[in-house]
C-alpha atoms as a PDB file:
ATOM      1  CA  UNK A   1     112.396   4.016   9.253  1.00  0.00           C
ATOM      2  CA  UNK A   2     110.627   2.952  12.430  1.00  0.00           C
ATOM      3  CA  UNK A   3     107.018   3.267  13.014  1.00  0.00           C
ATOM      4  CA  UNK A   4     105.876   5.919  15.213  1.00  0.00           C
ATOM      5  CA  UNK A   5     103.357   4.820  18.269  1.00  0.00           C
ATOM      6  CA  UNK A   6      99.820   6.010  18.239  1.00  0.00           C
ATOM      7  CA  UNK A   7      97.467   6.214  20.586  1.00  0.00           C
ATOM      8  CA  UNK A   8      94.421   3.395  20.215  1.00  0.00           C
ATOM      9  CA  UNK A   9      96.506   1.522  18.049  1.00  0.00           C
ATOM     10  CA  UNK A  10      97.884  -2.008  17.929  1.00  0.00           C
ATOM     11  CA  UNK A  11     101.587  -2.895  17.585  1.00  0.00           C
ATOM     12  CA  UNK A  12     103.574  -6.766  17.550  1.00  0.00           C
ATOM     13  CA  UNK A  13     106.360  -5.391  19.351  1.00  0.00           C
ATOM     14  CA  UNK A  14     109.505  -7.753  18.948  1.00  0.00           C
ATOM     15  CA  UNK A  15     113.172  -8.070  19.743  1.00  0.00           C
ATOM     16  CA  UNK A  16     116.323 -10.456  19.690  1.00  0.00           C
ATOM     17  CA  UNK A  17     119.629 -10.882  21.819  1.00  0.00           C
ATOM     18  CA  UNK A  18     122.984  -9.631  20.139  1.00  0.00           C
ATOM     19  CA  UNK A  19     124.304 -12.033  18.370  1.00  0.00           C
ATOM     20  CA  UNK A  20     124.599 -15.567  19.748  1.00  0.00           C
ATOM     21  CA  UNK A  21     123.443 -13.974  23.431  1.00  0.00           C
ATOM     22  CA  UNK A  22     120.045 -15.222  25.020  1.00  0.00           C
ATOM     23  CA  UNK A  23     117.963 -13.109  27.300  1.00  0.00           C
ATOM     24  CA  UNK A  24     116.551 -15.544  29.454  1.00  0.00           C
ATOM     25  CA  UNK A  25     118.674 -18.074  31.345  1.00  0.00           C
ATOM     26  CA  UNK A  26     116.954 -19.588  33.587  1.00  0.00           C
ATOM     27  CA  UNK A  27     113.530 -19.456  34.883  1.00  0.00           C
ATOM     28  CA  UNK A  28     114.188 -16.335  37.204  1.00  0.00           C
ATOM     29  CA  UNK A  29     114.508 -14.752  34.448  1.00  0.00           C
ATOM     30  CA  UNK A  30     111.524 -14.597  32.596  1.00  0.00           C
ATOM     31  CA  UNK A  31     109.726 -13.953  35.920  1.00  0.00           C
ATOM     32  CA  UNK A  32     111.681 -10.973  36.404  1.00  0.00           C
ATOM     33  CA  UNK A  33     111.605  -9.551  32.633  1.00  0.00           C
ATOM     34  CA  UNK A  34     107.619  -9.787  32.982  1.00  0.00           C
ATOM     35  CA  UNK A  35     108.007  -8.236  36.576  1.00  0.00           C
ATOM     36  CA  UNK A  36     109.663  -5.254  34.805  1.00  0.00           C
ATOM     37  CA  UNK A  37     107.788  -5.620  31.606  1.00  0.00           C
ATOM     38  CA  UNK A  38     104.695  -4.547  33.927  1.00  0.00           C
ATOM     39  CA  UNK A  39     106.135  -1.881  35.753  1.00  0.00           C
ATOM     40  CA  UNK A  40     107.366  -0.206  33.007  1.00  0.00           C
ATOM     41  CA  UNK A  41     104.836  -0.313  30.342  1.00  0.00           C
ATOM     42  CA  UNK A  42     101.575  -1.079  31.768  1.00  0.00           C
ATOM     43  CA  UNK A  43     101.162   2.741  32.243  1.00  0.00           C
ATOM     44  CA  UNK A  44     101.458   3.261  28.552  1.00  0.00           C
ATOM     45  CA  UNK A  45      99.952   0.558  27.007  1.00  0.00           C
ATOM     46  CA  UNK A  46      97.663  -2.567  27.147  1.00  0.00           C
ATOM     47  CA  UNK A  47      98.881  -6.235  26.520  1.00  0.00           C
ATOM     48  CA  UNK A  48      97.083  -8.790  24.610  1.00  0.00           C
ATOM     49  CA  UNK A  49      99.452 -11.633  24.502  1.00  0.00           C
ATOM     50  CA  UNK A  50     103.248 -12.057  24.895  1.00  0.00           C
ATOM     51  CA  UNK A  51     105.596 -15.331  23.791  1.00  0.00           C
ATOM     52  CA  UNK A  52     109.357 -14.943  25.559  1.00  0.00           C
ATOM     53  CA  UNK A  53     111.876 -17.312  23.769  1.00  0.00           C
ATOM     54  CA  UNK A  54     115.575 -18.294  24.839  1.00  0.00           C
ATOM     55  CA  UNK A  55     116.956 -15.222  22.658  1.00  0.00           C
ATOM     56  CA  UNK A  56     114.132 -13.422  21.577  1.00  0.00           C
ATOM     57  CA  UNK A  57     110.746 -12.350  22.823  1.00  0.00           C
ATOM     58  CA  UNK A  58     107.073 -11.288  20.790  1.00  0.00           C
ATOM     59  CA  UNK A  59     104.448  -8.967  22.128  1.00  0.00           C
ATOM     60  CA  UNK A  60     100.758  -7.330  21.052  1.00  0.00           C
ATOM     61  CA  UNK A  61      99.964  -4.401  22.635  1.00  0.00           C
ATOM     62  CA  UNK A  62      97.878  -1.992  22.253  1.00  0.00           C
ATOM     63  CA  UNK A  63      98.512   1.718  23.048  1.00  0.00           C
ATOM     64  CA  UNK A  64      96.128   4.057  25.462  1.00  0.00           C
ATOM     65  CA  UNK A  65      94.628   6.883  24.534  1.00  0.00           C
ATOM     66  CA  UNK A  66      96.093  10.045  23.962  1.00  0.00           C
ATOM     67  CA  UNK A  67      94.154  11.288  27.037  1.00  0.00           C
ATOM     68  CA  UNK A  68      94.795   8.330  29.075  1.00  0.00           C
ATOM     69  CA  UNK A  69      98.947   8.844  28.388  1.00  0.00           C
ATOM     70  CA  UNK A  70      98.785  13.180  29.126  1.00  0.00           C
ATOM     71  CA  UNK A  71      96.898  12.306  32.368  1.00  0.00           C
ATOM     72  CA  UNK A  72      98.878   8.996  33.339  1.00  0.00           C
ATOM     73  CA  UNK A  73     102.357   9.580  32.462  1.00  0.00           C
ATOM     74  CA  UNK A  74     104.039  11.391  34.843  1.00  0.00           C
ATOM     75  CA  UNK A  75     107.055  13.420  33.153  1.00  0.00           C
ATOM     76  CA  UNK A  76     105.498  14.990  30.313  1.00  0.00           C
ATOM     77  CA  UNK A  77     108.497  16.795  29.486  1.00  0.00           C
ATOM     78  CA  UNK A  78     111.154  16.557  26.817  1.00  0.00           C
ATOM     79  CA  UNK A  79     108.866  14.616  24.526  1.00  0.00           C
ATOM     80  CA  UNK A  80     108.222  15.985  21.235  1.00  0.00           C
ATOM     81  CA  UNK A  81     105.601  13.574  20.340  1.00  0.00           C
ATOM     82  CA  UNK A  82     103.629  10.787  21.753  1.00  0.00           C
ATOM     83  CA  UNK A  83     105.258   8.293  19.943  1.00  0.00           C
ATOM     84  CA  UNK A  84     108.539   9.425  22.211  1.00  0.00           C
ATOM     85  CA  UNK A  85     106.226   9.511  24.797  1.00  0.00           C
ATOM     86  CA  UNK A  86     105.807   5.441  24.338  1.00  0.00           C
ATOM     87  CA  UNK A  87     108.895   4.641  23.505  1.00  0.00           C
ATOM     88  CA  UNK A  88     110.847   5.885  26.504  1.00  0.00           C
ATOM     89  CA  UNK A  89     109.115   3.682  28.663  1.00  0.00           C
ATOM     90  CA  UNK A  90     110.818   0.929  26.919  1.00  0.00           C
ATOM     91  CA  UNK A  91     113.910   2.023  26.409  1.00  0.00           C
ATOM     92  CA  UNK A  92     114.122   2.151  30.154  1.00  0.00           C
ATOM     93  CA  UNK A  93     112.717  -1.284  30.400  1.00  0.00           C
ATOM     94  CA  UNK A  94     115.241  -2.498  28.300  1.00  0.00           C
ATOM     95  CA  UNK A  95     118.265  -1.212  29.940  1.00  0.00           C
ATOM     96  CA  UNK A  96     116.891  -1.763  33.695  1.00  0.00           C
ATOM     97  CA  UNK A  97     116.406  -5.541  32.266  1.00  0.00           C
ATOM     98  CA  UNK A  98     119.974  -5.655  30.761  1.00  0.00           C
ATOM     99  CA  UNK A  99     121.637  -4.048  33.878  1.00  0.00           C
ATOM    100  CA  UNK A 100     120.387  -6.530  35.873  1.00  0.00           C
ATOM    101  CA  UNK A 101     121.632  -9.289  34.123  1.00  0.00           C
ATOM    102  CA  UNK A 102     124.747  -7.987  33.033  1.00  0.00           C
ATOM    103  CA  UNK A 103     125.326  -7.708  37.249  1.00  0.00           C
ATOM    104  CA  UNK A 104     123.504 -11.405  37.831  1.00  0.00           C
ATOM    105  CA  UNK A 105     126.163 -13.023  35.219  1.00  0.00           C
ATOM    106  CA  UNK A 106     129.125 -11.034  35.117  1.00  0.00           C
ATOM    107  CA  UNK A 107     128.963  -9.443  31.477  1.00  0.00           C
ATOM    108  CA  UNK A 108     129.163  -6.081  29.913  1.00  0.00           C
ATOM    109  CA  UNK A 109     127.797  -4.434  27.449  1.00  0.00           C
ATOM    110  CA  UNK A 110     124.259  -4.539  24.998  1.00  0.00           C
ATOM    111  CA  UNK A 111     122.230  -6.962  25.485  1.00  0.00           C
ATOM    112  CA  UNK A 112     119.316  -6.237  22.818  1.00  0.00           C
ATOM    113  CA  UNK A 113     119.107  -5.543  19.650  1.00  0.00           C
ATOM    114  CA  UNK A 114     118.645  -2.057  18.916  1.00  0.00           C
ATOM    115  CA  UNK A 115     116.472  -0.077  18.365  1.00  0.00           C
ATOM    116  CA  UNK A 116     113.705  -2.626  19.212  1.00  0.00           C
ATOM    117  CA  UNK A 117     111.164  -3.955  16.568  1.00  0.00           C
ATOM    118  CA  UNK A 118     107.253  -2.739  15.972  1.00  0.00           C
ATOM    119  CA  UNK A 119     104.964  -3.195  13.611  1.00  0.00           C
ATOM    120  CA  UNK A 120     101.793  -2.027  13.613  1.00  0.00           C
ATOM    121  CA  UNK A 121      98.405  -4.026  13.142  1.00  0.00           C
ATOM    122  CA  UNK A 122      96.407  -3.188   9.899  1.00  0.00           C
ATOM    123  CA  UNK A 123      93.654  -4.894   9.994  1.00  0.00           C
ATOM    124  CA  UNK A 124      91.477  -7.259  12.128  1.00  0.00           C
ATOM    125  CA  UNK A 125      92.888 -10.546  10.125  1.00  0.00           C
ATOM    126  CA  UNK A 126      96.075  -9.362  10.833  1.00  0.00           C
ATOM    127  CA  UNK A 127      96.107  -9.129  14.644  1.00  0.00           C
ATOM    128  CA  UNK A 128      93.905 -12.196  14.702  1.00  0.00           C
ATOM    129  CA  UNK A 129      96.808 -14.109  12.779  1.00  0.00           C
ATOM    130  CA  UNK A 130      99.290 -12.246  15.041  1.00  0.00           C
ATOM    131  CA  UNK A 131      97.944 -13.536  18.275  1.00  0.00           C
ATOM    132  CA  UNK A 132      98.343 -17.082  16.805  1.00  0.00           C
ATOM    133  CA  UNK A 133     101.760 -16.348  15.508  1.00  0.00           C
ATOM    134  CA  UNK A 134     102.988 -15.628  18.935  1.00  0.00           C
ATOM    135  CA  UNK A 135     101.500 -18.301  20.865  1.00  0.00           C
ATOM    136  CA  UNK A 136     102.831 -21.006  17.910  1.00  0.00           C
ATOM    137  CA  UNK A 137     106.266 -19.559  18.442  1.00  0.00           C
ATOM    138  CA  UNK A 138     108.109 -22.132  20.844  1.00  0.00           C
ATOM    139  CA  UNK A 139     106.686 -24.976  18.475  1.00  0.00           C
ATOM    140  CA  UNK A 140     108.295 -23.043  15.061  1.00  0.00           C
ATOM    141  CA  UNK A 141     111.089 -22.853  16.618  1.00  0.00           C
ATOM    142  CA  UNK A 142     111.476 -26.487  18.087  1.00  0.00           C
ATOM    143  CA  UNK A 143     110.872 -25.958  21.848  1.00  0.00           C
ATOM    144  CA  UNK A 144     108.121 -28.126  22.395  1.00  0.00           C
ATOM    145  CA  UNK A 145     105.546 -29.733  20.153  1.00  0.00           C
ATOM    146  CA  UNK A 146     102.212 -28.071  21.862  1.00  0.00           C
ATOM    147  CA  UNK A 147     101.608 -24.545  22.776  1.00  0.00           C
ATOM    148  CA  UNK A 148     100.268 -25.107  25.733  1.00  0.00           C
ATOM    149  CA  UNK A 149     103.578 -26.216  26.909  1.00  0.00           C
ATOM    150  CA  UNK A 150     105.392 -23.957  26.682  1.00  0.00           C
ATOM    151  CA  UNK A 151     105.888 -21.904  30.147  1.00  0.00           C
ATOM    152  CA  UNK A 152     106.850 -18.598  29.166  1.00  0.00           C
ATOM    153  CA  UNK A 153     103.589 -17.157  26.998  1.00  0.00           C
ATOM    154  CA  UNK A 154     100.314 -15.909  27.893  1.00  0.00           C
ATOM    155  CA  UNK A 155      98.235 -19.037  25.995  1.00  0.00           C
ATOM    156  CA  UNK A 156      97.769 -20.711  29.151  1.00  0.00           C
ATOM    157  CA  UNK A 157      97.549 -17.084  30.995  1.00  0.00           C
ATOM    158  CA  UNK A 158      94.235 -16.300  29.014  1.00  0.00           C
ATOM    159  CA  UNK A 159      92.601 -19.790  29.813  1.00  0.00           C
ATOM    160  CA  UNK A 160      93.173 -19.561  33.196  1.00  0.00           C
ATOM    161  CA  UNK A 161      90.925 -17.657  35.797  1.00  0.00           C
ATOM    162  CA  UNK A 162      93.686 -16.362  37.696  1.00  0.00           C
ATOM    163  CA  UNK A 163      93.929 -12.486  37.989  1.00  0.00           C
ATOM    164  CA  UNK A 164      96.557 -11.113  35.041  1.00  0.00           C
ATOM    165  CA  UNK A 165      97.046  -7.508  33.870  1.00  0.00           C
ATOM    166  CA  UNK A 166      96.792  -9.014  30.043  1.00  0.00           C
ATOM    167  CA  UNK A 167      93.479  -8.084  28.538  1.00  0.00           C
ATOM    168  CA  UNK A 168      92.392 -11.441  28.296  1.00  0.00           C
ATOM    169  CA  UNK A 169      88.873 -11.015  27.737  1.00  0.00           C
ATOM    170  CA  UNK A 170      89.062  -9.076  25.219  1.00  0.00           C
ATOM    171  CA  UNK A 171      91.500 -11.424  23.636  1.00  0.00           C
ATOM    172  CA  UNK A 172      88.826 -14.371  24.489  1.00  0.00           C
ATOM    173  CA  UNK A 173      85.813 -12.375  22.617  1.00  0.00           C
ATOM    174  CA  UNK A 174      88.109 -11.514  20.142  1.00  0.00           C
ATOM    175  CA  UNK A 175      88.228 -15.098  18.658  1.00  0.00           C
ATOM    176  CA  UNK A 176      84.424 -15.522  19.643  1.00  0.00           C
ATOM    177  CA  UNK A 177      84.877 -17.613  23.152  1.00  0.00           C
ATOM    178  CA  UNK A 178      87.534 -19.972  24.802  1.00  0.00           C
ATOM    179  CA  UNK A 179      86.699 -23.050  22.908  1.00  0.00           C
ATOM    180  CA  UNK A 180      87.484 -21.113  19.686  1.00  0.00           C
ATOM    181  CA  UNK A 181      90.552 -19.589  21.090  1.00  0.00           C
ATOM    182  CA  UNK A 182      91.847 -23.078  21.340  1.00  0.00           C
ATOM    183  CA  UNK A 183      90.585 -24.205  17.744  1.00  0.00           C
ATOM    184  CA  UNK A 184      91.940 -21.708  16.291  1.00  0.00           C
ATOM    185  CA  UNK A 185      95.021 -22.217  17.527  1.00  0.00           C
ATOM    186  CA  UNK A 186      95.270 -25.871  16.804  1.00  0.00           C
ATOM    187  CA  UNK A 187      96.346 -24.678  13.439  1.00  0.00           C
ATOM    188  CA  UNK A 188      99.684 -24.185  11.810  1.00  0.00           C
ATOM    189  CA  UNK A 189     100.223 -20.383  11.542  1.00  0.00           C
ATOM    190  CA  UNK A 190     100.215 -18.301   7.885  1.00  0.00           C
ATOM    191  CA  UNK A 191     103.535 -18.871   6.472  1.00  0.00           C
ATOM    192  CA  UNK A 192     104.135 -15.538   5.543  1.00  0.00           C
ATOM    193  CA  UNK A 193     103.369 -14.410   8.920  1.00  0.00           C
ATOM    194  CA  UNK A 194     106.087 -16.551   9.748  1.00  0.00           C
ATOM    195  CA  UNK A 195     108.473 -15.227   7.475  1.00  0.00           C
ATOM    196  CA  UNK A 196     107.831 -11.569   8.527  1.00  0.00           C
ATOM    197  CA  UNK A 197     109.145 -11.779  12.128  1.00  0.00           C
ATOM    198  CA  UNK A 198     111.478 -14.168  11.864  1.00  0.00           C
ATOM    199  CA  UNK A 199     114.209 -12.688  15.080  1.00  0.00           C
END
């Protein structure tokens, strides 16, 4: 059974490409799944940090408050729940993402797994471990040998200065600072971490 959303909680929201399918292309294509990413689910929830693969992709969000989702959300109706009320958002993410590519390369057809993964954070070891486990995720899987390589995650994003809609200082004071931020993730990530989210 899926997890249900709630409001002021964290979720590693994940996902893979049907079968041997990849999501991303070519470079255009990341920019334009973040493009949509935003648009869509900005509105209901915050990101922390986000890793986008070849065939799969990792996020940490972190859903707004009840009160900020009645008063932001604009079509209220039809949604039993709040959970629904999150969830939509990214259903229609996912199929305005999968239209578009489906047009830009001539196939038909799913394009993402379904339904999507979540999981939500329990504790604050766990969503400290979590932000690693993202970031590390181009080097598990062979892409490059340093994080900071790879183009298509938010590591670099959160040392930067330039203006983001991640919540990168709270990410930042999260592992005490920017110099610890980059210790930390020096390390090799908790196996069984690893092992959990495998796409």
């Amino acid at each position: 059974m899926r997890e249900r959303f709630e409001p002021d909680c964290y979720y590693h929201v994940f996902n893979h490409a049907n079968g041997n399918e990849n999501l991303f292309r070519c470079k255009d294509n990341y920019r334009y799944f973040l493009e949509k990413y935003a648009g869509y689910i900005h509105p209901v929830a915050r990101t922390f940090c986000y890793c986008l693969m070849p065939n799969h992709f990792h996020l940490l969000i972190g859903i707004r408050s009840e009160q900020e989702l009645v008063r932001d959300v604009k079509n209220l109706t039809g949604f039993g729940n709040l959970s629904g009320l999150v969830e939509q958002p990214f259903s229609n993410f996912f199929n305005s993402y999968a239209k578009s590519f489906n047009r830009k390369y001539h196939r038909k057809g799913s394009l993402f797994n379904r339904p999507f993964k979540r999981k939500k954070i329990s504790s604050d070891d766990y969503l400290t471990k979590i932000i690693h486990y993202i970031h590390y995720n181009p080097v598990h899987h062979g892409f490059t040998k340093n994080i900071e390589d790879w183009p298509y995650s938010s590591y670099k994003t959160i040392l930067s200065d330039k203006p983001t809609l991640l919540c990168r200082e709270t990410v930042l004071q999260w592992f005490g600072g920017r110099k610890e931020f980059v210790q930390f993730h020096q390390q090799i990530p908790d196996t069984e971490i690893s092992k959990a989210f495998e796409p």
